[in-house]
C-alpha atoms as a PDB file:
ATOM      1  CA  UNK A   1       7.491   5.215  72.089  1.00  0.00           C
ATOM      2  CA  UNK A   2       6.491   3.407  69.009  1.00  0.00           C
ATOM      3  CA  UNK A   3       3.001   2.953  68.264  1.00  0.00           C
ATOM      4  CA  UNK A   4       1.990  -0.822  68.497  1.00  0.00           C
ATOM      5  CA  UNK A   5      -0.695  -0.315  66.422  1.00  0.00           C
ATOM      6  CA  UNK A   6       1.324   0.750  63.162  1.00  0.00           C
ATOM      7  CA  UNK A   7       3.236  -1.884  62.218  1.00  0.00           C
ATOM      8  CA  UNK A   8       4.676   0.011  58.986  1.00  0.00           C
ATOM      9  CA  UNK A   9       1.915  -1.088  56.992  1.00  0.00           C
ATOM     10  CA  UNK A  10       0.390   2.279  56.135  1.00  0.00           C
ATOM     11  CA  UNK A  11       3.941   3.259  54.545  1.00  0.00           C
ATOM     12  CA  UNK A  12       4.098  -0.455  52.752  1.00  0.00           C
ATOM     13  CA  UNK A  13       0.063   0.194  51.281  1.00  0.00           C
ATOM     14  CA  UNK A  14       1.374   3.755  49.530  1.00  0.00           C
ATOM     15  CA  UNK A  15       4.223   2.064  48.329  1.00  0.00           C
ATOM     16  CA  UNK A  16       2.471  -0.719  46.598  1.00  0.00           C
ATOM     17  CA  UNK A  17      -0.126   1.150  45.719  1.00  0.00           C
ATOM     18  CA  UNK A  18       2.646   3.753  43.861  1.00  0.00           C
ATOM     19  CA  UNK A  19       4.200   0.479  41.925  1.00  0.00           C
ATOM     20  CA  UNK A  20       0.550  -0.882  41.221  1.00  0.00           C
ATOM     21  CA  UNK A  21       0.002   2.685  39.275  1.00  0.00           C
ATOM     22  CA  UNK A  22       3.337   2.489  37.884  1.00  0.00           C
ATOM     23  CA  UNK A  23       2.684  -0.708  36.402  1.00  0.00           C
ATOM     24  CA  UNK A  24      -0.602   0.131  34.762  1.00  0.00           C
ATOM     25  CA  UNK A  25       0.766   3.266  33.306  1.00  0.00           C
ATOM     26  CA  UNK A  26       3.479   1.026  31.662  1.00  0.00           C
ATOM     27  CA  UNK A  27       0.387  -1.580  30.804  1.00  0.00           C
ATOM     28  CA  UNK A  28      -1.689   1.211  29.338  1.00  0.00           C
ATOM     29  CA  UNK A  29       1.548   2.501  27.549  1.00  0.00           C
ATOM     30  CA  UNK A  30       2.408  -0.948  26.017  1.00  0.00           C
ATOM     31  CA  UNK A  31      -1.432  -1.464  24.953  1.00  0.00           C
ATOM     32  CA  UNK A  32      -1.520   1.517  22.798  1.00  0.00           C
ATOM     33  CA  UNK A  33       1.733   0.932  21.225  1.00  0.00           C
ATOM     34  CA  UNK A  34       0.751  -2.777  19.940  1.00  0.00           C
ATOM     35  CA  UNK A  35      -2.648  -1.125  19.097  1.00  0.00           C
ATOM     36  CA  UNK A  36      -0.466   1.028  16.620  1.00  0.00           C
ATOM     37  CA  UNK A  37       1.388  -1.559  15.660  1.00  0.00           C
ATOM     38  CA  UNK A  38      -1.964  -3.628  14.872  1.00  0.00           C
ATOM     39  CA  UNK A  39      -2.716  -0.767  12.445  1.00  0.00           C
ATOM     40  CA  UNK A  40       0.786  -0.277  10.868  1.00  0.00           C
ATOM     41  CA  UNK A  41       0.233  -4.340  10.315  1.00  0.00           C
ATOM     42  CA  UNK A  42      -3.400  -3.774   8.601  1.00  0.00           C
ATOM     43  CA  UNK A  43      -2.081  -1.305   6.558  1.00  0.00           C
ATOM     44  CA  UNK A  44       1.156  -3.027   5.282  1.00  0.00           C
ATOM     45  CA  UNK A  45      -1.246  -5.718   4.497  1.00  0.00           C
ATOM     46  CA  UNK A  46      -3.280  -4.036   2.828  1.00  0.00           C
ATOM     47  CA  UNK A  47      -0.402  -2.328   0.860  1.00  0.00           C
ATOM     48  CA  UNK A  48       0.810  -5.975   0.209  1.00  0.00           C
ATOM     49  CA  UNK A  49      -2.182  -6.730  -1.440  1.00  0.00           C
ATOM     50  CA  UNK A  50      -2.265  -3.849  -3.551  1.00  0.00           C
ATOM     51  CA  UNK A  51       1.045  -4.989  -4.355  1.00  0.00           C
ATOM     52  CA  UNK A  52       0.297  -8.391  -5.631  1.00  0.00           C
ATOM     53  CA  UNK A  53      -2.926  -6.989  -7.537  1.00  0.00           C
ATOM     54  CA  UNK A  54      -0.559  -4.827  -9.106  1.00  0.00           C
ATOM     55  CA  UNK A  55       1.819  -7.425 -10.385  1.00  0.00           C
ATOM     56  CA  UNK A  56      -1.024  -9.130 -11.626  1.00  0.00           C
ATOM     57  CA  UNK A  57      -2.100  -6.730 -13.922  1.00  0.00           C
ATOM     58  CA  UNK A  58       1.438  -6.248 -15.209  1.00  0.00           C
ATOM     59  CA  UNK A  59       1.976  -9.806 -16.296  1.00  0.00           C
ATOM     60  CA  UNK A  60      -1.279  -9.511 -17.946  1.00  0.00           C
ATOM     61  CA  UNK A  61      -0.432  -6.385 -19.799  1.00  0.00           C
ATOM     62  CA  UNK A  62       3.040  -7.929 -20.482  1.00  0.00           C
ATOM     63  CA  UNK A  63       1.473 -11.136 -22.579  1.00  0.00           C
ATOM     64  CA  UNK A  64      -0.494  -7.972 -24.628  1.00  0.00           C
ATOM     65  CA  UNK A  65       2.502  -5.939 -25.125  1.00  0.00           C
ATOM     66  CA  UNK A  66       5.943  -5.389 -24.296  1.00  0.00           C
ATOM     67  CA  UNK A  67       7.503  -2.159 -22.861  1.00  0.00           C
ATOM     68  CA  UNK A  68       8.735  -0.900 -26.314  1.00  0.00           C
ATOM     69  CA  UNK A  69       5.954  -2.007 -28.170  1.00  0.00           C
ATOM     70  CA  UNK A  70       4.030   0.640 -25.753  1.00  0.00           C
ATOM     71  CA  UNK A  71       6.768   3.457 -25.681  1.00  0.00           C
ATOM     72  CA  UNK A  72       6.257   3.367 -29.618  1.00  0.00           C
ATOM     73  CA  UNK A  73       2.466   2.828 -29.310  1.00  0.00           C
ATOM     74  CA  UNK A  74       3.031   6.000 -26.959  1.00  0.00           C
ATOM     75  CA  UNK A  75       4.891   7.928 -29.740  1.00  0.00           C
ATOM     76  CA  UNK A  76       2.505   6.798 -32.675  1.00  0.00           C
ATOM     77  CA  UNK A  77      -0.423   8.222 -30.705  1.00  0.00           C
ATOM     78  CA  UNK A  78       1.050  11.408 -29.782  1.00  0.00           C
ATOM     79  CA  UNK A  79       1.973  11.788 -33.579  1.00  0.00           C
ATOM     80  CA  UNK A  80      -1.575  10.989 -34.655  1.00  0.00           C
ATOM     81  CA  UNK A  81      -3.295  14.063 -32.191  1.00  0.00           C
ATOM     82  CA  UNK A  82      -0.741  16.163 -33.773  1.00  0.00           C
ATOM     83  CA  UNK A  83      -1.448  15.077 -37.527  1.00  0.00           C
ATOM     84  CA  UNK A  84      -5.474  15.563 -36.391  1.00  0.00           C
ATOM     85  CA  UNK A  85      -4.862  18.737 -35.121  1.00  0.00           C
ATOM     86  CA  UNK A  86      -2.907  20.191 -38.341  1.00  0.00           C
ATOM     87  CA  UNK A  87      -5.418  18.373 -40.562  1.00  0.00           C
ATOM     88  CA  UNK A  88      -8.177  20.231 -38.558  1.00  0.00           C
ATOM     89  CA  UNK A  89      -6.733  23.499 -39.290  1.00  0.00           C
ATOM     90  CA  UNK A  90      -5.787  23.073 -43.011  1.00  0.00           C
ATOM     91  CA  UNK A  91      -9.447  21.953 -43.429  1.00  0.00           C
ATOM     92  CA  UNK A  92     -10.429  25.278 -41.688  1.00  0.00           C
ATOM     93  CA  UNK A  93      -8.363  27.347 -43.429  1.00  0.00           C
ATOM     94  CA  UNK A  94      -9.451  25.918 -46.927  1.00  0.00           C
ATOM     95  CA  UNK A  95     -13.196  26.225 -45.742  1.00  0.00           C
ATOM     96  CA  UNK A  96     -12.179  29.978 -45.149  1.00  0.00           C
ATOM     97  CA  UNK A  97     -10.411  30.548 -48.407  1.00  0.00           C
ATOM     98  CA  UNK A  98     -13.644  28.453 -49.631  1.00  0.00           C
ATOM     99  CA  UNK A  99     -16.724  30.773 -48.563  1.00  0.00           C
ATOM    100  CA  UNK A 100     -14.219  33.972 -48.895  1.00  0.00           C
ATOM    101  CA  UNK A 101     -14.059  32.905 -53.086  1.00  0.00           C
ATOM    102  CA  UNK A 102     -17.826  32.228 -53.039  1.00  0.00           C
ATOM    103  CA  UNK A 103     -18.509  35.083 -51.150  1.00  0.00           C
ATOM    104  CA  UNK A 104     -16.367  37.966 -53.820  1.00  0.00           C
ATOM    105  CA  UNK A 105     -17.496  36.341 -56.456  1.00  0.00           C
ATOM    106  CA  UNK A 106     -21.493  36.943 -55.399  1.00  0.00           C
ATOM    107  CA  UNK A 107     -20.342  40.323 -54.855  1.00  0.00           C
ATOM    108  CA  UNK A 108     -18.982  40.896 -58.592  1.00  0.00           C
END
């Protein structure tokens, strides 16, 4: 004989309760993915930014001096540290030969 008493509501609660867990899982799931989505946001602003700070300071160098003008700025440097360094080295050579002359003719 059925109970009177148990009107199916004990099998109802665990039910709900189940979906009521279900659903905050799914809350709890959905509240960290826009929390990483918050951040991805911050940090493509941020990149944005960056961005814009960067285009900046190419106009600005742009007004100064053109792409070419700084490829053969580039090439006129690179040519100067090599002219230094072989002036460096015929200077030390010739400072060698120098105190080598002075130095046989003290001897004789």
């Amino acid at each position: 004989m059925p109970d009177p008493n148990n009107n199916g509501w004990n099998e109802w609660s665990r039910h709900v309760l189940k979906e009521l867990e279900r659903l905050n899982e799914n809350y709890e799931i959905l509240r960290e993915m826009n929390q990483e989505i918050k951040e991805e946001m911050g940090k493509t602003s941020q990149i944005k930014d960056d961005l814009e700070i960067i285009k900046k300071w190419k106009e600005r160098v742009d007004d100064v001096v053109s792409p070419t003008q700084l490829a053969d700025l580039s090439k006129e440097v690179s040519d100067l540290k090599t002219f230094k360094t072989t002036a460096i080295t015929v200077w030390l050579v010739i400072q060698g030969l120098t105190a080598f002359i002075l130095a046989a003719f003290k001897i004789f």
